[in-house]
PDB file of N, CA and C in Angstrom:
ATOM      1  N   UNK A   1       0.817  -1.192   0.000  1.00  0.00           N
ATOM      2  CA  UNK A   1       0.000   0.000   0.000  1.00  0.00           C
ATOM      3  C   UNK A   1       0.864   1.261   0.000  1.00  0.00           C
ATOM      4  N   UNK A   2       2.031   1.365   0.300  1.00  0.00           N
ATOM      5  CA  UNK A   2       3.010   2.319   0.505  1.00  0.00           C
ATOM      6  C   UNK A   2       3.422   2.695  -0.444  1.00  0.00           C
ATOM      7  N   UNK A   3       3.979   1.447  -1.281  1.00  0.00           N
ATOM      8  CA  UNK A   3       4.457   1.749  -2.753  1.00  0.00           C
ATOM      9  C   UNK A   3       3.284   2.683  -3.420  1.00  0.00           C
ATOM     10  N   UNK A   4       2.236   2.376  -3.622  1.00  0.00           N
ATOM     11  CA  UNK A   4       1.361   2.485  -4.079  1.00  0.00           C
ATOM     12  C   UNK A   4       0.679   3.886  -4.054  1.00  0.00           C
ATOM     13  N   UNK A   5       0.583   4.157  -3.194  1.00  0.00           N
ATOM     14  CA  UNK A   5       0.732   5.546  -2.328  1.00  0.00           C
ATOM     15  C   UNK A   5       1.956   6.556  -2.641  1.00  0.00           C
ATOM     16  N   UNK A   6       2.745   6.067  -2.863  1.00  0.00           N
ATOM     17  CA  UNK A   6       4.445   6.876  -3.079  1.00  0.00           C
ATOM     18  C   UNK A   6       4.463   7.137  -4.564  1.00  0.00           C
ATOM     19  N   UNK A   7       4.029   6.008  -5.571  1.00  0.00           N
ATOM     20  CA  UNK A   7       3.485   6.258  -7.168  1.00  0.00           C
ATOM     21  C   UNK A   7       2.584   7.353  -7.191  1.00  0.00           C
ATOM     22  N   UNK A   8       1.243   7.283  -6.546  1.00  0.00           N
ATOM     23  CA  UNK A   8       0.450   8.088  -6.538  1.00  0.00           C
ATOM     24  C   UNK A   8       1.020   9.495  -5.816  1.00  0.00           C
ATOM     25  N   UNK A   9       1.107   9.999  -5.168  1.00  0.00           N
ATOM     26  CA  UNK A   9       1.513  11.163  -4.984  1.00  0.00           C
ATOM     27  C   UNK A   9       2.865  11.523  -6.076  1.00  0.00           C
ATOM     28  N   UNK A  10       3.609  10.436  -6.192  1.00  0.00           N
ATOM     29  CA  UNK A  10       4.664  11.476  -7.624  1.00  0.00           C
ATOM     30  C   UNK A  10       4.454  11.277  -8.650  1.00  0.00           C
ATOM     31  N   UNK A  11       3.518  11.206  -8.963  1.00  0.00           N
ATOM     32  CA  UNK A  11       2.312  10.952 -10.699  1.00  0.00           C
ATOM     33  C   UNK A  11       2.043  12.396 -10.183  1.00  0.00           C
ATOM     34  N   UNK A  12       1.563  12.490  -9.131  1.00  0.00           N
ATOM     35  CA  UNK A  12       0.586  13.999  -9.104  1.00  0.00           C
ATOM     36  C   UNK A  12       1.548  14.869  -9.208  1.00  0.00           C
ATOM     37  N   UNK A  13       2.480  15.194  -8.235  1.00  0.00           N
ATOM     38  CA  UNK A  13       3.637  16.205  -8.388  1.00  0.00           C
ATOM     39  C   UNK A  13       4.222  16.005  -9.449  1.00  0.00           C
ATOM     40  N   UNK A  14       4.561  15.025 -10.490  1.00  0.00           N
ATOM     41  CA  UNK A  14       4.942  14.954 -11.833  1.00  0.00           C
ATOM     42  C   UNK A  14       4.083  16.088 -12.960  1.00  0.00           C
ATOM     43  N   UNK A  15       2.579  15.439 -12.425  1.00  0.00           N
ATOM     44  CA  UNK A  15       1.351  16.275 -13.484  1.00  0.00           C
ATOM     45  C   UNK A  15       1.475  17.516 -13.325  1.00  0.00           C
ATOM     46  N   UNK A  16       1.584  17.822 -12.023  1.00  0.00           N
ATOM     47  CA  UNK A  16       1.579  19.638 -11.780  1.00  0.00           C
ATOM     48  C   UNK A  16       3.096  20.024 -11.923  1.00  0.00           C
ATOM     49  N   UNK A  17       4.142  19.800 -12.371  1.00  0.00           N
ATOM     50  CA  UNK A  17       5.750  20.403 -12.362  1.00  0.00           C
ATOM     51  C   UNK A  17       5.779  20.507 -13.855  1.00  0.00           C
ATOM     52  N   UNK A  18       4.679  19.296 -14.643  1.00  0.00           N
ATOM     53  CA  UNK A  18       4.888  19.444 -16.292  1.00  0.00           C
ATOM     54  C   UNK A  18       4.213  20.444 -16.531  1.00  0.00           C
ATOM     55  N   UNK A  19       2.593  20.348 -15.758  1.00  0.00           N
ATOM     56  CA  UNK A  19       1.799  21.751 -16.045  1.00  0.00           C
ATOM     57  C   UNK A  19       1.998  23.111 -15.908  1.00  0.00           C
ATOM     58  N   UNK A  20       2.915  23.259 -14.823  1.00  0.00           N
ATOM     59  CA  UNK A  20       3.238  24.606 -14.826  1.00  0.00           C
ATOM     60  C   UNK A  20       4.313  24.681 -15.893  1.00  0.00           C
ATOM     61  N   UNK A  21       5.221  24.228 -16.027  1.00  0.00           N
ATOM     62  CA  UNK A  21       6.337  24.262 -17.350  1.00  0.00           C
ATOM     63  C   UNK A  21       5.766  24.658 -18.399  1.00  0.00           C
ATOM     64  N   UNK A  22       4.323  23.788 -18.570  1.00  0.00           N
ATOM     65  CA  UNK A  22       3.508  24.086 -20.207  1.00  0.00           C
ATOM     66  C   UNK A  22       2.923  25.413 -20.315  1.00  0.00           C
ATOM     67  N   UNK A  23       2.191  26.258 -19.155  1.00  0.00           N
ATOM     68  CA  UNK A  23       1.887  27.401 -18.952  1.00  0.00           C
ATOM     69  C   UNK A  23       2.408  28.347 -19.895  1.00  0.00           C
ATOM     70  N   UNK A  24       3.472  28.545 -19.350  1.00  0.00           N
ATOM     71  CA  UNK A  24       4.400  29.623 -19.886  1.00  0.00           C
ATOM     72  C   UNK A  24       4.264  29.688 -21.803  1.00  0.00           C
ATOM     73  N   UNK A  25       4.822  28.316 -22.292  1.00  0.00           N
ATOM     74  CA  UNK A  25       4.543  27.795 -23.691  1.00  0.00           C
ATOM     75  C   UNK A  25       3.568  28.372 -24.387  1.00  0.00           C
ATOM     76  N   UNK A  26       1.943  27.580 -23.673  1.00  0.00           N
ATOM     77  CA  UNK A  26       0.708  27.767 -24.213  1.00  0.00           C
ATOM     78  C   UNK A  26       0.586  29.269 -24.379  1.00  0.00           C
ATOM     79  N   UNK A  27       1.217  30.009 -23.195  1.00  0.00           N
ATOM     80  CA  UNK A  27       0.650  31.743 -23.386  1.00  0.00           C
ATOM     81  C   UNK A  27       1.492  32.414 -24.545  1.00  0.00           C
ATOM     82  N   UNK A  28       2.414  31.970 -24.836  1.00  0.00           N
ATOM     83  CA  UNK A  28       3.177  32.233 -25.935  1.00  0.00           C
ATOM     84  C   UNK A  28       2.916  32.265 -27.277  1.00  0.00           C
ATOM     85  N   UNK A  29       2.150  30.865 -27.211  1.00  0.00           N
ATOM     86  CA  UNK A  29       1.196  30.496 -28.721  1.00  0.00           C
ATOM     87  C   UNK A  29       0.057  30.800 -29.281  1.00  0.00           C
ATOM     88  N   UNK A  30      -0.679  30.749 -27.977  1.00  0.00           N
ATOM     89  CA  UNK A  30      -1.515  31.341 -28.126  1.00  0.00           C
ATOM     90  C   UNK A  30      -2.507  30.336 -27.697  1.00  0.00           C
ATOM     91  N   UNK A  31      -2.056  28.977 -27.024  1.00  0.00           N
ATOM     92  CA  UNK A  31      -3.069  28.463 -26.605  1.00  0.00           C
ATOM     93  C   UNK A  31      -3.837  28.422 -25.256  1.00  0.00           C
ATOM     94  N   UNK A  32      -4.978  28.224 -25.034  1.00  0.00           N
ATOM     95  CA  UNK A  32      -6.026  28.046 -23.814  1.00  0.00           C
ATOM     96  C   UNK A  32      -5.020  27.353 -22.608  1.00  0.00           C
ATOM     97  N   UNK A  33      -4.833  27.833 -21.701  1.00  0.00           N
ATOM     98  CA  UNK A  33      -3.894  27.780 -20.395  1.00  0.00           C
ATOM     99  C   UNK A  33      -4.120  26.419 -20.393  1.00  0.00           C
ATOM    100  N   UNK A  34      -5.232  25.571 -19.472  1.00  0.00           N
ATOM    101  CA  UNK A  34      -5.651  24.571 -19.230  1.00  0.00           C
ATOM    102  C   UNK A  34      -5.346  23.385 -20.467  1.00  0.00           C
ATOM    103  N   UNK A  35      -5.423  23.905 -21.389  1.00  0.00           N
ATOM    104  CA  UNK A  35      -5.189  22.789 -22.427  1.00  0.00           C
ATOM    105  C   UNK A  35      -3.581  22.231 -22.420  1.00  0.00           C
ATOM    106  N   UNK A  36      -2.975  23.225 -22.737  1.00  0.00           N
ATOM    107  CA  UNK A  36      -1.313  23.725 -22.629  1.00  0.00           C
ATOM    108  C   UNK A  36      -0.887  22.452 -21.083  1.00  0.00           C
ATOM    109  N   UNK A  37      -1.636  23.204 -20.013  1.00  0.00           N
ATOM    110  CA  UNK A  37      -1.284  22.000 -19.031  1.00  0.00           C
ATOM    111  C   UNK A  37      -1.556  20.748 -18.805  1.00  0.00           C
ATOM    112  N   UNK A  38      -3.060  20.996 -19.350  1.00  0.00           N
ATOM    113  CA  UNK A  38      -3.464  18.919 -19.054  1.00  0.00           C
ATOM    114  C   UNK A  38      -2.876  18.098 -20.292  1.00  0.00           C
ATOM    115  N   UNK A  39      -2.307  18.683 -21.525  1.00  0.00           N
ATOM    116  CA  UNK A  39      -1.589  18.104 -22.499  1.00  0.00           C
ATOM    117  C   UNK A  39      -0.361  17.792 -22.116  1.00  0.00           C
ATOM    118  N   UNK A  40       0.417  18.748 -21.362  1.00  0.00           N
ATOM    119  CA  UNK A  40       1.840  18.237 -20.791  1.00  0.00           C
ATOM    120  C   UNK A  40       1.773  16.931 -19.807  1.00  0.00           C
ATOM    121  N   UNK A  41       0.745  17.626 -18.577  1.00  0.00           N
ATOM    122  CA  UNK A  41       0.791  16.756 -17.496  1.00  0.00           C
ATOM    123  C   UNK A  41       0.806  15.330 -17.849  1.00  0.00           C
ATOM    124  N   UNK A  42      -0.372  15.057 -19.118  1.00  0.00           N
ATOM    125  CA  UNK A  42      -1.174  13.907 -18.989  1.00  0.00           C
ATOM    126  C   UNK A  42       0.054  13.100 -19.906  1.00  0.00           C
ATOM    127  N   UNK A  43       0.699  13.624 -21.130  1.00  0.00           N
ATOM    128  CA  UNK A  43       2.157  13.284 -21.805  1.00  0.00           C
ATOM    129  C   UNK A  43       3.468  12.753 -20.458  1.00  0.00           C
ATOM    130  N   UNK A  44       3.644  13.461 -19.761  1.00  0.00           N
ATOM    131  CA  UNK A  44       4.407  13.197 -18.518  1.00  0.00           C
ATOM    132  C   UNK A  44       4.186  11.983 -17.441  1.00  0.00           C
ATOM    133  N   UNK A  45       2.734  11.612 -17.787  1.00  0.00           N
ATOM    134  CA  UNK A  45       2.152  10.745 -16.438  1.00  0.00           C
ATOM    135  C   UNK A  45       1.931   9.391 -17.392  1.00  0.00           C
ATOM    136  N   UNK A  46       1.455   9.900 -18.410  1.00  0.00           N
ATOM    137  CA  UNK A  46       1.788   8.333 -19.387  1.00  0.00           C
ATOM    138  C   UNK A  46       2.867   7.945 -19.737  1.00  0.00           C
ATOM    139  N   UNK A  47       4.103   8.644 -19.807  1.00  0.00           N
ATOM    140  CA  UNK A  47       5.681   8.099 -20.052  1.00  0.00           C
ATOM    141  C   UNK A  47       6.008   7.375 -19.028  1.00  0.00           C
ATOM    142  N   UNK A  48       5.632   8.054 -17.546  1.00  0.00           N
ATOM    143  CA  UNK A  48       6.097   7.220 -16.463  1.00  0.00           C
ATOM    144  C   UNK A  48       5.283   5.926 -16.057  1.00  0.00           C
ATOM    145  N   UNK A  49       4.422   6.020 -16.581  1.00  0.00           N
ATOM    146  CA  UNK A  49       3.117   4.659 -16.168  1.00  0.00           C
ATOM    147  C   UNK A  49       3.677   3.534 -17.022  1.00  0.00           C
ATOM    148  N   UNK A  50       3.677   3.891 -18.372  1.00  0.00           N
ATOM    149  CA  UNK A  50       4.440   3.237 -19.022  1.00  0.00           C
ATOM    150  C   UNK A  50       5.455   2.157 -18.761  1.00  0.00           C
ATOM    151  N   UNK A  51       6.801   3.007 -18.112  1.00  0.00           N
ATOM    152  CA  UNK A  51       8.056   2.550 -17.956  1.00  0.00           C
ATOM    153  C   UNK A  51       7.187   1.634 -16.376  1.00  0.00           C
ATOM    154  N   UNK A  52       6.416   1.986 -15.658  1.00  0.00           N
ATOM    155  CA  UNK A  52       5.994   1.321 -14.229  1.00  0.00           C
ATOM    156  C   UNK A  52       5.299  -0.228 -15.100  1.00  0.00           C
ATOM    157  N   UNK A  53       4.503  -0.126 -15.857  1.00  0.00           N
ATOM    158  CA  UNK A  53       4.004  -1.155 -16.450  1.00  0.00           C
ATOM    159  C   UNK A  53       4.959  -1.994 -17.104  1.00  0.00           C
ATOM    160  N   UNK A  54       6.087  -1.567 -17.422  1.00  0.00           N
ATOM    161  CA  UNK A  54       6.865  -2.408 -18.318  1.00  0.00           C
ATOM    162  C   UNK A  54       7.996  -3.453 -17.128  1.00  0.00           C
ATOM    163  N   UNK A  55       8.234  -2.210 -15.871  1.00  0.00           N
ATOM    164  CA  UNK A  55       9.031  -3.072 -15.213  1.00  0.00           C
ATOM    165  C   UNK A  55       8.242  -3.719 -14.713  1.00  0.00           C
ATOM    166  N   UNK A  56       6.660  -3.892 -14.468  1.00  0.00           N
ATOM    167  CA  UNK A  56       6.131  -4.817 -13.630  1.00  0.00           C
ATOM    168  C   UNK A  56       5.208  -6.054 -14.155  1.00  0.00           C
ATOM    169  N   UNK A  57       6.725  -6.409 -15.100  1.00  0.00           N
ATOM    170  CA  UNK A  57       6.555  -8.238 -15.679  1.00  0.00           C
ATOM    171  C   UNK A  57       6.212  -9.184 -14.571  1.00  0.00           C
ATOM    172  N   UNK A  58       6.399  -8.807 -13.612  1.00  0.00           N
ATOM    173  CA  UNK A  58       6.555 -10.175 -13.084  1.00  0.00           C
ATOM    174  C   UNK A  58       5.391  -9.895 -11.295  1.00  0.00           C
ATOM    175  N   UNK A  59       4.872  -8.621 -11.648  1.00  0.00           N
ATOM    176  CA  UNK A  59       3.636  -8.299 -11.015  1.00  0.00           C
ATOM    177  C   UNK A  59       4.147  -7.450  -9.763  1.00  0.00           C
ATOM    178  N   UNK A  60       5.347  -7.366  -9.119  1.00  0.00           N
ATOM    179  CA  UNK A  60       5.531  -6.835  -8.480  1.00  0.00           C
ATOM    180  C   UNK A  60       6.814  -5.246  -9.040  1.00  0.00           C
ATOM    181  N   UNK A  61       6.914  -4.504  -7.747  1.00  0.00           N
ATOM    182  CA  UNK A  61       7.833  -3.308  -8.480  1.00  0.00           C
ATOM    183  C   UNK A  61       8.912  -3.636  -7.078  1.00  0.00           C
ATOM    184  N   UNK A  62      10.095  -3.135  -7.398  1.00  0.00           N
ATOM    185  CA  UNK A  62      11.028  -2.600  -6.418  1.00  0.00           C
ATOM    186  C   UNK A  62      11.127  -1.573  -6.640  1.00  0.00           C
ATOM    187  N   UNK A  63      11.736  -0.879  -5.130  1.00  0.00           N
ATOM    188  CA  UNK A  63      12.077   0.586  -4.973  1.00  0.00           C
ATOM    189  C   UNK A  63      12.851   1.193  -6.348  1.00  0.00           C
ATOM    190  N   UNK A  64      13.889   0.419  -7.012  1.00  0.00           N
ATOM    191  CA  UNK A  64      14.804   0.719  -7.564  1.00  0.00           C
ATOM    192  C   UNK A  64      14.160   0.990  -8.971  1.00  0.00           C
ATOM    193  N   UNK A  65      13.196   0.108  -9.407  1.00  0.00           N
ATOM    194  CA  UNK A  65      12.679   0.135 -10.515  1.00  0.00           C
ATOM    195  C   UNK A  65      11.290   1.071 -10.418  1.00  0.00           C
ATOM    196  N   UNK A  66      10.881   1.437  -9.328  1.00  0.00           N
ATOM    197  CA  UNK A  66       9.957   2.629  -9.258  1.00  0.00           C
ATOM    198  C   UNK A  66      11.276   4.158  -9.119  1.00  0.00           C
ATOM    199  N   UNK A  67      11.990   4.465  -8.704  1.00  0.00           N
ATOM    200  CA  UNK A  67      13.379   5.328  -8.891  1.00  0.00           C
ATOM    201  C   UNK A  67      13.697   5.599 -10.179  1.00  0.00           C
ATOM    202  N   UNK A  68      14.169   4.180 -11.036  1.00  0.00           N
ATOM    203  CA  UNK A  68      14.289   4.055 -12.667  1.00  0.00           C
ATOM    204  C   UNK A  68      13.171   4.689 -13.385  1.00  0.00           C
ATOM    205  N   UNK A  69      11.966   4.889 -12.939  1.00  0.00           N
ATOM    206  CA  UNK A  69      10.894   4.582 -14.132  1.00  0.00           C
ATOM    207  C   UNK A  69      10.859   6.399 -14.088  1.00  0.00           C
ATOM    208  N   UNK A  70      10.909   6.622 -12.909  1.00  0.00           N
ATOM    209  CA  UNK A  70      10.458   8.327 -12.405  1.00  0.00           C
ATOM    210  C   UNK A  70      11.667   9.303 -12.944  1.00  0.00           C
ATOM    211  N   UNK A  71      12.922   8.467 -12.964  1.00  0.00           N
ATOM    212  CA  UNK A  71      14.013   9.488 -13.355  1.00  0.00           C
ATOM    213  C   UNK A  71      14.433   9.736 -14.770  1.00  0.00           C
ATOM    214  N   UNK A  72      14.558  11.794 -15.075  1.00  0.00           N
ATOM    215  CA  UNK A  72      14.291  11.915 -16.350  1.00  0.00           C
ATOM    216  C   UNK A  72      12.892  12.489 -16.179  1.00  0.00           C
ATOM    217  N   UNK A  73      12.191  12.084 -15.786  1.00  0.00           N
ATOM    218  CA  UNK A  73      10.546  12.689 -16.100  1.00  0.00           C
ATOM    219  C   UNK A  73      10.358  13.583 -14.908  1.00  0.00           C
ATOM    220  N   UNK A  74      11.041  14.976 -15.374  1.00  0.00           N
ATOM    221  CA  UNK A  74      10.532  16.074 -14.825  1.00  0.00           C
ATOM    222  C   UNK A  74      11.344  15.989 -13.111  1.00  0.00           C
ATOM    223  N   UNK A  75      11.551  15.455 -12.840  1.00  0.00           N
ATOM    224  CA  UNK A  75      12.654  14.729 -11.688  1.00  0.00           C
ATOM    225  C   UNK A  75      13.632  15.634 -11.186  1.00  0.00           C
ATOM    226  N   UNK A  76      13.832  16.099 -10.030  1.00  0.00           N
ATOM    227  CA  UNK A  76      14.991  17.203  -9.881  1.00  0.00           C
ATOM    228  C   UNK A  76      15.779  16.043  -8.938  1.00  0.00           C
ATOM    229  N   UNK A  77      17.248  16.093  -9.897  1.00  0.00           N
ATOM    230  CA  UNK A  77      17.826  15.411  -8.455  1.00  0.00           C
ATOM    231  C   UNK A  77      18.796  16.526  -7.490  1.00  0.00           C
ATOM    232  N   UNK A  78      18.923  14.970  -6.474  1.00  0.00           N
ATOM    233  CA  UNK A  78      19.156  15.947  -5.136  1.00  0.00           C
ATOM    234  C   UNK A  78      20.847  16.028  -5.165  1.00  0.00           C
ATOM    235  N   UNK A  79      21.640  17.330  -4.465  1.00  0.00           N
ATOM    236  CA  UNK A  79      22.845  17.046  -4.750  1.00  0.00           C
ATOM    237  C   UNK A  79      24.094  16.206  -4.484  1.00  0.00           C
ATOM    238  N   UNK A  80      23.414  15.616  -3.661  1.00  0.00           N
ATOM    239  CA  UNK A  80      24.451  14.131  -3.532  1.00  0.00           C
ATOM    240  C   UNK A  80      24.538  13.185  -4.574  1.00  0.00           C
ATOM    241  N   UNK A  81      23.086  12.971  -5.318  1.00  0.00           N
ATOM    242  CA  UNK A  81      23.434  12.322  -6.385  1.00  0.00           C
ATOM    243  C   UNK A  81      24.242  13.074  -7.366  1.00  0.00           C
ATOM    244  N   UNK A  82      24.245  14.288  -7.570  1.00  0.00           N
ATOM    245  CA  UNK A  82      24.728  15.062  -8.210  1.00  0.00           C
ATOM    246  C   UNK A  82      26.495  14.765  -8.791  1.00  0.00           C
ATOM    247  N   UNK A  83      27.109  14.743  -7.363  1.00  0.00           N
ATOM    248  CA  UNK A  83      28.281  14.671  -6.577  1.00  0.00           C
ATOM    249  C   UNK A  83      28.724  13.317  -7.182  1.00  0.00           C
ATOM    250  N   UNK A  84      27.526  12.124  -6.776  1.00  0.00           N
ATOM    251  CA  UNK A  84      28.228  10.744  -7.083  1.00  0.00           C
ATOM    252  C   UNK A  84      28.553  10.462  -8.652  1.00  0.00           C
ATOM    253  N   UNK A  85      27.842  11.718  -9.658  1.00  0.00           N
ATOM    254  CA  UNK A  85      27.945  11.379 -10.878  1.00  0.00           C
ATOM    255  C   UNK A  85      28.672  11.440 -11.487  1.00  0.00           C
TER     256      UNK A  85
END
């Protein structure tokens, strides 16, 4: 239930970090705010569902492969990883 819970809340903070990014874009172009964002968000939350569905052949996820699936998608890392790179 934890895992599960830990997906769900960084799907959401994923949706809203792409949406505000798209903001800026859409006002530029000229498109409808809301569109601009639920087009990013929803692009952002299906890449990562994706990669979650693909590692979970075998029905279960590990930490490592929920980490893998999230990083890259909108993802700030922290600076220790930074350091180890």
């Amino acid at each position: 239930m934890a895992k599960l819970q830990n997906i769900l809340f960084r799907i959401g903070a994923l949706f809203g970090s792409s949406a505000l990014a798209a903001i800026a874009g859409g006002a530029l172009i000229g498109v409808e705010l809301w569109k601009s964002a639920a087009l990013a968000g929803l692009m952002a939350c299906a890449q990562v569902i994706e990669k979650l569905l693909r590692f979970s052949v075998d029905g279960s996820l590990t930490k490592e492969e929920i980490e893998q699936a999230f990083a890259g998608a909108g993802s700030v890392k922290k600076k220790d990883e930074e350091a180890a790179e």
